[in-house]
C-alpha atoms as a PDB file:
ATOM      1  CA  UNK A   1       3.108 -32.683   0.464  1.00  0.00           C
ATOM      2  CA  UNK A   2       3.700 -29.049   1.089  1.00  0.00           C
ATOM      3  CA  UNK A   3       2.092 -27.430   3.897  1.00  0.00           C
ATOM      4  CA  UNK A   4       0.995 -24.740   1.659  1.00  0.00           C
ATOM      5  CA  UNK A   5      -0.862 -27.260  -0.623  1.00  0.00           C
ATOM      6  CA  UNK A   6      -1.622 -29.941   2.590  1.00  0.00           C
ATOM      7  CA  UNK A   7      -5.650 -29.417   2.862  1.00  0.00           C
ATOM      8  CA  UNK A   8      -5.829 -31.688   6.532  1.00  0.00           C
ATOM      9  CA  UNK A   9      -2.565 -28.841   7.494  1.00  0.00           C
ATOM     10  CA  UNK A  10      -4.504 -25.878   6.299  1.00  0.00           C
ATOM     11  CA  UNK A  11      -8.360 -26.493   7.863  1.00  0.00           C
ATOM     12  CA  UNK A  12      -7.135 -28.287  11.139  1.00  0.00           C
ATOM     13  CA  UNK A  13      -4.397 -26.109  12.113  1.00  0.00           C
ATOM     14  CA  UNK A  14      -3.168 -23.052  10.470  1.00  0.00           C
ATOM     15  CA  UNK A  15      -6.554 -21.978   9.361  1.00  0.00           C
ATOM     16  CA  UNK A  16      -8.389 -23.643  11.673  1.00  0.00           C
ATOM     17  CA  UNK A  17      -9.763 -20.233  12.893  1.00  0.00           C
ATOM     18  CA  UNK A  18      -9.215 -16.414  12.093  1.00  0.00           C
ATOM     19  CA  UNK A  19      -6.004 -16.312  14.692  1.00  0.00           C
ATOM     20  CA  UNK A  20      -3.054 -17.318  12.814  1.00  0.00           C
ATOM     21  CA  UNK A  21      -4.213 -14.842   9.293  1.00  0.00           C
ATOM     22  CA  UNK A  22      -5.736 -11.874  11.674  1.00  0.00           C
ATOM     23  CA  UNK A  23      -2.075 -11.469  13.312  1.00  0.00           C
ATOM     24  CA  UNK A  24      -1.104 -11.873   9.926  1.00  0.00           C
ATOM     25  CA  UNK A  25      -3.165  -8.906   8.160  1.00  0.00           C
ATOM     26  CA  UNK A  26      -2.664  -6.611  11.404  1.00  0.00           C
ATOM     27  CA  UNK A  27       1.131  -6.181  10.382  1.00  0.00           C
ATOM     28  CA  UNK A  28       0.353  -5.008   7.130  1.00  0.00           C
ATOM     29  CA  UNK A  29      -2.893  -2.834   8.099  1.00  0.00           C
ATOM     30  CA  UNK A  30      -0.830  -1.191  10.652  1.00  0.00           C
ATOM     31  CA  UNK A  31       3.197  -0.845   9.139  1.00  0.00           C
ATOM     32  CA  UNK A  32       2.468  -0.669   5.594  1.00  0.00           C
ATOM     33  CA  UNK A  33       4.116   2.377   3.530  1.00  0.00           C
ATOM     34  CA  UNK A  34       1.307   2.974   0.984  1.00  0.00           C
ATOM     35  CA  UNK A  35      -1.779   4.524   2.464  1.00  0.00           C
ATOM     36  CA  UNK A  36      -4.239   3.366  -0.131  1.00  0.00           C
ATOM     37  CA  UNK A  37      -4.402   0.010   1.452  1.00  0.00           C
ATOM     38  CA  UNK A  38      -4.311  -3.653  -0.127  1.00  0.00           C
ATOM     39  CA  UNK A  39      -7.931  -4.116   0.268  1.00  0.00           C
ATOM     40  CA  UNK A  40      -9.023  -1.128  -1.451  1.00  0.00           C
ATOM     41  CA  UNK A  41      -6.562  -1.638  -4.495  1.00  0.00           C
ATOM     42  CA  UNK A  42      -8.324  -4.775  -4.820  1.00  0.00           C
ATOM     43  CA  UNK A  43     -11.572  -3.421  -4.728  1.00  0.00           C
ATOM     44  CA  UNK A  44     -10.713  -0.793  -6.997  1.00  0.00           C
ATOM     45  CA  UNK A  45     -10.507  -3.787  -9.577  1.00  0.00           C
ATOM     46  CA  UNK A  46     -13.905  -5.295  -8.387  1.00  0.00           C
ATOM     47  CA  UNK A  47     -15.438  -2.577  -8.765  1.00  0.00           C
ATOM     48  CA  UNK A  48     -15.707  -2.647 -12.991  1.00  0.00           C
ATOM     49  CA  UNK A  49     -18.058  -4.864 -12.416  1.00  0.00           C
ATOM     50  CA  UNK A  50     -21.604  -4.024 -13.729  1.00  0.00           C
ATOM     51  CA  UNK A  51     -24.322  -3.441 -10.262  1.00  0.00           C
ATOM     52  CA  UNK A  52     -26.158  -6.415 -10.740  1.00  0.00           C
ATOM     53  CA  UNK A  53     -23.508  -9.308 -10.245  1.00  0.00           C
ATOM     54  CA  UNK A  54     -23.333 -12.511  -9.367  1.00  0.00           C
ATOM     55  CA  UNK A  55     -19.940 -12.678  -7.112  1.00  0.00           C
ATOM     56  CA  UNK A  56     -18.678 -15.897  -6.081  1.00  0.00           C
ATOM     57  CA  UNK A  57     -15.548 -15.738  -3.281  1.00  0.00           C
ATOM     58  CA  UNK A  58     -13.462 -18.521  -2.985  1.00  0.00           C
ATOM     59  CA  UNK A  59     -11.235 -18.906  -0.039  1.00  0.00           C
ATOM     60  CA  UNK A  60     -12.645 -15.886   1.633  1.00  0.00           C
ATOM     61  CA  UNK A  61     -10.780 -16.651   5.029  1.00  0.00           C
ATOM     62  CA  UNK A  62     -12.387 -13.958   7.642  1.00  0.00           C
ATOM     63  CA  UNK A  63     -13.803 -11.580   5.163  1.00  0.00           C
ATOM     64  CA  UNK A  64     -11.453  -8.339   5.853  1.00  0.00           C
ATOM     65  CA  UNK A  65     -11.372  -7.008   2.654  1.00  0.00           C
ATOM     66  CA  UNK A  66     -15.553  -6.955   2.728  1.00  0.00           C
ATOM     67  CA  UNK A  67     -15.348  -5.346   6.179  1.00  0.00           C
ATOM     68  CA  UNK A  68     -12.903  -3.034   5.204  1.00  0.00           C
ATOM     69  CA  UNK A  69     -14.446  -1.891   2.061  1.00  0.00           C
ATOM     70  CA  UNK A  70     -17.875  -2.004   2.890  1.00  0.00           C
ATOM     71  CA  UNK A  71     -19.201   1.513   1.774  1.00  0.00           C
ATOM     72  CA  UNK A  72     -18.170   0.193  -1.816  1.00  0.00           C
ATOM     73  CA  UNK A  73     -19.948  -2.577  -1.969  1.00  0.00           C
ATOM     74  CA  UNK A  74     -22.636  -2.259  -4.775  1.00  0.00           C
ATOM     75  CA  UNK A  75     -25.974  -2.648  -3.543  1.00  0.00           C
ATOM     76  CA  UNK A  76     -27.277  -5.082  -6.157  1.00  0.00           C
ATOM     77  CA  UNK A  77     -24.568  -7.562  -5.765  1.00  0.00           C
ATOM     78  CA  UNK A  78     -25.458 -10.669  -4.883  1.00  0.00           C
ATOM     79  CA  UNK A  79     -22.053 -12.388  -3.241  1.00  0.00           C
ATOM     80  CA  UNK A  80     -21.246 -15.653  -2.334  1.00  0.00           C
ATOM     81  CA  UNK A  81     -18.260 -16.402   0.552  1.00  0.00           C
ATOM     82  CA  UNK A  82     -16.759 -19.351   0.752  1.00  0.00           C
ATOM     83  CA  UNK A  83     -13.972 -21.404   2.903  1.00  0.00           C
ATOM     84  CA  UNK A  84     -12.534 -24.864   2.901  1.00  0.00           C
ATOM     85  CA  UNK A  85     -12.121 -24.067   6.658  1.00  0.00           C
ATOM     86  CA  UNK A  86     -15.614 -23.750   8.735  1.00  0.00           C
ATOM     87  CA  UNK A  87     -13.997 -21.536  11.464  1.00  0.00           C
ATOM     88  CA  UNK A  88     -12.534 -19.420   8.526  1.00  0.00           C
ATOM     89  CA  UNK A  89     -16.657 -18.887   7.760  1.00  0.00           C
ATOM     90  CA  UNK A  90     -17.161 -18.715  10.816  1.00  0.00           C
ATOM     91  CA  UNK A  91     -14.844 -15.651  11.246  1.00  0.00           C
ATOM     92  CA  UNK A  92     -16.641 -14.500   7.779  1.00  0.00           C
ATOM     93  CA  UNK A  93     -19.950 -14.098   9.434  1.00  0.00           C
ATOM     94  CA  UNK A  94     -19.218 -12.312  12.469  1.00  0.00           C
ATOM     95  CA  UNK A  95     -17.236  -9.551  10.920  1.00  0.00           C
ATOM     96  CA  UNK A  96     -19.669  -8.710   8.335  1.00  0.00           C
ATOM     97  CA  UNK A  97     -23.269  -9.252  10.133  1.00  0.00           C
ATOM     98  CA  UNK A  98     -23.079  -6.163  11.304  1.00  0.00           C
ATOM     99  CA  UNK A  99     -22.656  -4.625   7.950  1.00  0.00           C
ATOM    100  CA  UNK A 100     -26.677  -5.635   7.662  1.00  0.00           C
ATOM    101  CA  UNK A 101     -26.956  -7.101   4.313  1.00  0.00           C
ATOM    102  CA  UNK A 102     -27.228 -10.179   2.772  1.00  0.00           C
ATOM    103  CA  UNK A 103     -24.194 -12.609   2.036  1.00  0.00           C
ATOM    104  CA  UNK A 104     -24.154 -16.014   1.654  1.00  0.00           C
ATOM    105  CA  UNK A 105     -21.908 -18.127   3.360  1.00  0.00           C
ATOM    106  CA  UNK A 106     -20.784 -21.985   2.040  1.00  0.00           C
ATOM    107  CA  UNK A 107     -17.568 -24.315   2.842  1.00  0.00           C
ATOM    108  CA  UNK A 108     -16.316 -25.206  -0.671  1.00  0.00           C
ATOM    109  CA  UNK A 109     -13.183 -26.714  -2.379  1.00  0.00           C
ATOM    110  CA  UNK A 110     -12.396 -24.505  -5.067  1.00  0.00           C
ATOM    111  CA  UNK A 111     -11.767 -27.630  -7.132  1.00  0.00           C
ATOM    112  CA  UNK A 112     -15.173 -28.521  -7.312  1.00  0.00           C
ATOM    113  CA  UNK A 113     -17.339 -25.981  -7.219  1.00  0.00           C
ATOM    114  CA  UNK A 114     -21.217 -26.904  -6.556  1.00  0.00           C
ATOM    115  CA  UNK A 115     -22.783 -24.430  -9.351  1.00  0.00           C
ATOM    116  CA  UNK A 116     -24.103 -24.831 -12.759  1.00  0.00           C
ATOM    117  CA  UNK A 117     -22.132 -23.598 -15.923  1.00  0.00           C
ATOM    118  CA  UNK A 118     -22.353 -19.888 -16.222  1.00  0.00           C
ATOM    119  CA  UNK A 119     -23.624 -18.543 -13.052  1.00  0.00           C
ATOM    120  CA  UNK A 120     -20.904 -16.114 -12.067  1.00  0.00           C
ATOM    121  CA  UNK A 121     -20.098 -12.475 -13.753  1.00  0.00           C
ATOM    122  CA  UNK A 122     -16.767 -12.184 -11.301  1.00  0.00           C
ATOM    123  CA  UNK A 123     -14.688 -14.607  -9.098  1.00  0.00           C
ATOM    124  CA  UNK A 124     -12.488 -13.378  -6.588  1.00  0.00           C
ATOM    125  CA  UNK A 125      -9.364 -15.781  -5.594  1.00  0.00           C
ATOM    126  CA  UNK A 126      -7.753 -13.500  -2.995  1.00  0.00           C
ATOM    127  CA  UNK A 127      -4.203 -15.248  -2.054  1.00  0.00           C
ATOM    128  CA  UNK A 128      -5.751 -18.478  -2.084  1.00  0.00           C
ATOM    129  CA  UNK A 129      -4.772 -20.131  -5.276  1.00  0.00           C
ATOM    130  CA  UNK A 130      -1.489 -21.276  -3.813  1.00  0.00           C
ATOM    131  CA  UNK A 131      -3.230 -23.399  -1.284  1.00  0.00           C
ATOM    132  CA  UNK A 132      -4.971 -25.465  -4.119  1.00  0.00           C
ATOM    133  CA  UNK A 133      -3.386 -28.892  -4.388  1.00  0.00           C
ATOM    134  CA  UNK A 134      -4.630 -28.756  -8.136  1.00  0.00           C
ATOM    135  CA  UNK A 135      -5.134 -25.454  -9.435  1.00  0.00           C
ATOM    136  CA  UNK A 136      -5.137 -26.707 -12.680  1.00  0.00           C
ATOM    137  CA  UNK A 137      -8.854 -28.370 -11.860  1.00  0.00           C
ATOM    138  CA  UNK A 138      -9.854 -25.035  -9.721  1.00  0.00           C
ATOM    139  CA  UNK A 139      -9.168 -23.079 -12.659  1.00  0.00           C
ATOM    140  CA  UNK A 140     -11.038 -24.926 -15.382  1.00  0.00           C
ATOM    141  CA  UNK A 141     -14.061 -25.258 -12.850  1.00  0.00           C
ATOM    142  CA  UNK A 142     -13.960 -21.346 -12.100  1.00  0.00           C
ATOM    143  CA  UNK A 143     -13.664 -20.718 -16.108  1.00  0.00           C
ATOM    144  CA  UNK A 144     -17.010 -23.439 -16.145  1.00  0.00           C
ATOM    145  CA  UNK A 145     -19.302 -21.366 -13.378  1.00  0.00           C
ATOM    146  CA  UNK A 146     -18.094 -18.117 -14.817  1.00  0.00           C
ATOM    147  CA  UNK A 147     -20.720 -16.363 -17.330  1.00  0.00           C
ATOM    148  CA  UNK A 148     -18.997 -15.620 -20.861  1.00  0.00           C
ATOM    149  CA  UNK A 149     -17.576 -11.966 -20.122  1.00  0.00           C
ATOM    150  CA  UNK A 150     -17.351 -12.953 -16.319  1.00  0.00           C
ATOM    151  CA  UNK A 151     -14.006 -12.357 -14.731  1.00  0.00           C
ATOM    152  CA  UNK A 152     -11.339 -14.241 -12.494  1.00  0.00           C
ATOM    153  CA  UNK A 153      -9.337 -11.882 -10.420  1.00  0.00           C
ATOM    154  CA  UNK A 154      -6.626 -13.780  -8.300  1.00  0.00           C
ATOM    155  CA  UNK A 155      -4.319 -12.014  -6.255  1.00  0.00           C
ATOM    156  CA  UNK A 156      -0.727 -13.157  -4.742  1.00  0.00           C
ATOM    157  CA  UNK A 157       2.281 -12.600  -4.218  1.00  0.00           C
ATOM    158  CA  UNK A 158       5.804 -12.790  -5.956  1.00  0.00           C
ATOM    159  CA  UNK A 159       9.209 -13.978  -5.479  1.00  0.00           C
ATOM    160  CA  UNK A 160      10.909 -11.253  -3.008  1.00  0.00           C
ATOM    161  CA  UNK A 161       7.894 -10.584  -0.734  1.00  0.00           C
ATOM    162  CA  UNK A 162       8.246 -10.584   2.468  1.00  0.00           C
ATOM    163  CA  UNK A 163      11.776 -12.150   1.835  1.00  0.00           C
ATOM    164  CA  UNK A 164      13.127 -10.454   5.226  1.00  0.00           C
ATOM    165  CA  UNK A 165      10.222 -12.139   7.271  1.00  0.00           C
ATOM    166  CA  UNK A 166      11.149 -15.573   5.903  1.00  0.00           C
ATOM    167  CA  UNK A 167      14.429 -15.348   6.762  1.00  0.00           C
ATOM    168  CA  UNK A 168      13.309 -14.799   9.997  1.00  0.00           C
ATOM    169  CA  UNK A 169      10.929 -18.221  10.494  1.00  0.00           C
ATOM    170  CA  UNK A 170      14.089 -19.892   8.695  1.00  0.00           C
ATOM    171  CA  UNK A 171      15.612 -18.940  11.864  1.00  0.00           C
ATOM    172  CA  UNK A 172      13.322 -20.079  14.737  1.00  0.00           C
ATOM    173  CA  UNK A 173      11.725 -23.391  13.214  1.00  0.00           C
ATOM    174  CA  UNK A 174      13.625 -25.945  14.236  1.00  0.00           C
ATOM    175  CA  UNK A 175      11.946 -28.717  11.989  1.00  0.00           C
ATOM    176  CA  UNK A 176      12.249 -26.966   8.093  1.00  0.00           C
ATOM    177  CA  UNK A 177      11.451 -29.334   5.682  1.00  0.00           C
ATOM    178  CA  UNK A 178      13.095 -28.438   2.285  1.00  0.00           C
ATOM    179  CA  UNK A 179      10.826 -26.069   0.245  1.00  0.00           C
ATOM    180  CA  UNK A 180       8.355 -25.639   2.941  1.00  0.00           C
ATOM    181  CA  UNK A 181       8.253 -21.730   2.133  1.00  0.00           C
ATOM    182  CA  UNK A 182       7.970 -22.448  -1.471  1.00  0.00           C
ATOM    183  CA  UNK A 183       4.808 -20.830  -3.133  1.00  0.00           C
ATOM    184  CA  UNK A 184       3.572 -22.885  -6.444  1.00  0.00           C
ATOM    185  CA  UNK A 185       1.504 -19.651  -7.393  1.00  0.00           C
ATOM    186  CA  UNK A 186       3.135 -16.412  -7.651  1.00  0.00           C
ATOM    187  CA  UNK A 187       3.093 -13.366  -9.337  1.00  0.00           C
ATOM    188  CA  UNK A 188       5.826 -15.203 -11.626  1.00  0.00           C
ATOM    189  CA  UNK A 189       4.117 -18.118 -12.685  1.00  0.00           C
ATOM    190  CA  UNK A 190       0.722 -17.203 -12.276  1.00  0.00           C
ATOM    191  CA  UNK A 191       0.324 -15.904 -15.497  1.00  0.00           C
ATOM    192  CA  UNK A 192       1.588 -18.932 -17.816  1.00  0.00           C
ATOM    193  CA  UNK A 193      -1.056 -21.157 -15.893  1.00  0.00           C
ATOM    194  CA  UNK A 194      -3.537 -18.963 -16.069  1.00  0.00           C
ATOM    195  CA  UNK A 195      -3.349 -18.469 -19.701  1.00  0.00           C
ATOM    196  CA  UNK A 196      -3.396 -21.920 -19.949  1.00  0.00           C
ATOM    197  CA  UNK A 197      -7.106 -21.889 -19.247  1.00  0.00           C
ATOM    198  CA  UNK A 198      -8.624 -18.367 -19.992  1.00  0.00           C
ATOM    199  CA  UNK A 199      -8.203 -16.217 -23.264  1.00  0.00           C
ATOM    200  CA  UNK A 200      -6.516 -13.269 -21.603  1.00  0.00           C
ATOM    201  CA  UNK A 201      -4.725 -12.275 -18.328  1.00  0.00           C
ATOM    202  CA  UNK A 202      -3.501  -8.800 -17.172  1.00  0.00           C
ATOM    203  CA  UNK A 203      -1.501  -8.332 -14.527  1.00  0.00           C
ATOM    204  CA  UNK A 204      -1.016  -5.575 -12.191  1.00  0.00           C
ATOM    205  CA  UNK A 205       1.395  -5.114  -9.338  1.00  0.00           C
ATOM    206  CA  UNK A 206       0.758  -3.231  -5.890  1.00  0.00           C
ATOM    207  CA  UNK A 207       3.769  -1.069  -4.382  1.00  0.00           C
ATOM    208  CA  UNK A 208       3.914  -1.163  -0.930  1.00  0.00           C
ATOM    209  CA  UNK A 209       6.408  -1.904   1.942  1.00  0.00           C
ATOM    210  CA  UNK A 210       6.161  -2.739   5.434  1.00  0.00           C
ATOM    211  CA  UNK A 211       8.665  -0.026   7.610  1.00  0.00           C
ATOM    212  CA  UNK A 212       7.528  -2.306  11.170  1.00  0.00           C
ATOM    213  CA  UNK A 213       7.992  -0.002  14.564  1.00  0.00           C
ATOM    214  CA  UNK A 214       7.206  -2.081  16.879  1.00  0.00           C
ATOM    215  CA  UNK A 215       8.419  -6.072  18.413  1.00  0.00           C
ATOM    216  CA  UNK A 216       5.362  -7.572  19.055  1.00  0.00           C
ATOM    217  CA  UNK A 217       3.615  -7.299  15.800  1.00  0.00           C
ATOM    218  CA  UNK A 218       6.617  -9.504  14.326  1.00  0.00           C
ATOM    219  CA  UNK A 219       6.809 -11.809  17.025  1.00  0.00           C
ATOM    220  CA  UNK A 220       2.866 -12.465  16.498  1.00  0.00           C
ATOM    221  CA  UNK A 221       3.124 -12.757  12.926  1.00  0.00           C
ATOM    222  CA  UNK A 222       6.254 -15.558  13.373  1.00  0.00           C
ATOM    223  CA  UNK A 223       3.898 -17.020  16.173  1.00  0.00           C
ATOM    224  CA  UNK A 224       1.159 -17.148  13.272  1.00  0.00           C
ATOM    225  CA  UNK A 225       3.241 -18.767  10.801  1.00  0.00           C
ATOM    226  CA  UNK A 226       5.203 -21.710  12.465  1.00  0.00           C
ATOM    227  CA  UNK A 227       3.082 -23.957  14.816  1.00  0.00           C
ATOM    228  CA  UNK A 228       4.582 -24.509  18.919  1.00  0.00           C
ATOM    229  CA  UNK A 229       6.339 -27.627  17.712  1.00  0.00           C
ATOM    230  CA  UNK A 230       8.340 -26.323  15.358  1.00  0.00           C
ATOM    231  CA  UNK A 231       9.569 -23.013  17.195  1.00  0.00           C
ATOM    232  CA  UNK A 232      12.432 -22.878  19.071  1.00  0.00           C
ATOM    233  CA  UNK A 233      11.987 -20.254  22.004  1.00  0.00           C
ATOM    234  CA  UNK A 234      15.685 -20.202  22.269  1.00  0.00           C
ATOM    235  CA  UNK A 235      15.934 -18.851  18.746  1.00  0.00           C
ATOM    236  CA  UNK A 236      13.129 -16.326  19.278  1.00  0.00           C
ATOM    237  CA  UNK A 237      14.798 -15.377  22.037  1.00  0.00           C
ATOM    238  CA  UNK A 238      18.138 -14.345  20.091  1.00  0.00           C
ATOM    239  CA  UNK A 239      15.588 -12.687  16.777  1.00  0.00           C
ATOM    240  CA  UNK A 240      14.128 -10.822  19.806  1.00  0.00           C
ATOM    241  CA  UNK A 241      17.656  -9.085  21.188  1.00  0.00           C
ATOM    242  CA  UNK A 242      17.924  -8.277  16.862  1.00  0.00           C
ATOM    243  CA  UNK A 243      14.887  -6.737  16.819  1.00  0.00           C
ATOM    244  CA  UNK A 244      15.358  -4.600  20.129  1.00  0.00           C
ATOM    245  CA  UNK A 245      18.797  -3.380  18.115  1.00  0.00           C
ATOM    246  CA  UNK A 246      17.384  -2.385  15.009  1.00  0.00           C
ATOM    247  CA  UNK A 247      14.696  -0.723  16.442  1.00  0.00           C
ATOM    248  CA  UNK A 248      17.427   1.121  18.941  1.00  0.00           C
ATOM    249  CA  UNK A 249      19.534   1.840  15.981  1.00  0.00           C
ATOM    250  CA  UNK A 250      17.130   2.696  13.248  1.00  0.00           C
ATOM    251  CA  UNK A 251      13.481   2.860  14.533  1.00  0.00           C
ATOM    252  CA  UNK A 252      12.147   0.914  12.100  1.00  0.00           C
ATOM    253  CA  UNK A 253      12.432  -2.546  10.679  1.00  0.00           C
ATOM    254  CA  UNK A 254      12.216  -2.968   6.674  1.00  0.00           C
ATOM    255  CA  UNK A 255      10.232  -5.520   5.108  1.00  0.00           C
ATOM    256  CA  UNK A 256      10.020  -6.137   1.597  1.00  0.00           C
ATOM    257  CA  UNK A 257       6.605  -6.596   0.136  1.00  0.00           C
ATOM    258  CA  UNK A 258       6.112  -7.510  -3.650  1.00  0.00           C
ATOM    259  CA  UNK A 259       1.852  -8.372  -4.380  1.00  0.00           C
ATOM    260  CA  UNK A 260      -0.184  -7.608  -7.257  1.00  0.00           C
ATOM    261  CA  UNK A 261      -3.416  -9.377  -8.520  1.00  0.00           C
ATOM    262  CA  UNK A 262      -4.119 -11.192 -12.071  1.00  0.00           C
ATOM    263  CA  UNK A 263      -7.659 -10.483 -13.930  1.00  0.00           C
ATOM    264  CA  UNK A 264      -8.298 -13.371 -15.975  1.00  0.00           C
ATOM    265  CA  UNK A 265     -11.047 -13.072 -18.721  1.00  0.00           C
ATOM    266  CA  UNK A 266     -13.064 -16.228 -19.994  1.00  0.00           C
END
């Protein structure tokens, strides 16, 4: 199984808590090229919603995007977070408690999801989907709790993102398995298996790059990505002496980023 798909992988170590993603989402928060941000182009989507919604989050890891857009949340929403990961919800709470409204937090498996038919006007499947061992089941179950002019939106990302960045961790991990980076749902494929299941899907890309200034931030986000047994120091060590060049040379290191976000009607 691939890690990206391996549940035991993804709630006992690389999303065990907030760590490994927050290094992850402070490279793009702080280095990326369009100013509009990620999480408010997403929310710009969310927000068509009508004011009194029922919004169900699946695979809400620590909650940014809530924390980050929290003036635009609309005050009759009633929203629903939920993990597979407890110290992902965990994460979830503490960042927005001190928002001081109500959400409701629950660990759930987006493949079977513990609410009658219909209760849902919107669910939100923020670069999650690809983690789902069968998104085939996820899908028809978020189609079942979502009301009949409810909304999916499902974000992710497509073939050339961050396609500098894995050639980097292709570098240091000294145990690659074959088609450990590959991603099963992508801004390429994502469509054809979502229309599959609902009766129309848009799709919209975000532009953005990542021009990175800095070392550390990219030796925390390979840190994030590859567990202690499978780095090689020795490797870092020689990415390290690139980085300190190109930097030197250029002040900057480039970093493709290719994202956009499906809305899926029922």
């Amino acid at each position: 199984m691939q890690r990206f798909t391996d549940q035991k992988y993804l709630t006992q170590d690389q999303y065990k808590d907030a760590s490994n993603l927050d290094a992850r989402i402070a490279i793009h928060q702080r280095f990326s090229t369009n100013p509009q941000g990620w999480f408010h182009w997403v929310f710009d989507t969310l927000v068509k919603s009508p004011a009194e919604s029922k919004v169900l989050e699946l695979g809400c890891g620590s909650a940014e995007m809530w924390k980050a857009c929290a003036s635009r949340i609309l005050a009759d929403w009633a929203i629903t977070l939920t993990d597979l990961s407890d110290g992902m919800l965990d994460a979830a709470w503490r960042n927005l408690v001190p928002l001081g409204r109500r959400f409701k937090f629950e660990q759930m498996d987006a493949q079977s999801i513990p609410y009658g038919d219909k209760t849902f006007d919107m669910v939100i499947a923020n670069h999650m989907l690809y983690h789902v061992p069968d998104r085939e089941k996820a899908l028809t179950e978020i189609k079942r709790v979502l009301k009949d002019d409810g909304r999916l939106i499902a974000t992710t990302v497509g073939g050339t993102h961050m396609q500098e960045m894995y050639r980097f961790l292709n570098h240091v991990n000294i145990n690659e398995r074959p088609g450990m980076f590959s991603n099963p749902f992508t801004l390429e494929n994502g469509q054809e298996q979502l229309q599959s299941v609902f009766s129309q899907v848009r799709k919209s890309q975000y532009m953005d790059n990542l021009q990175v200034t800095e070392m550390d931030p990219l030796i925390a986000y390979i840190r994030s990505s590859i567990s202690a047994t499978d780095l090689s120091e020795e490797k870092l060590d020689e990415l390290k002496k690139e980085f300190t060049a190109a930097l030197e040379k250029d002040g900057k290191i480039f970093i493709t980023k290719d994202s956009g976000l499906f809305e899926a009607l029922k």
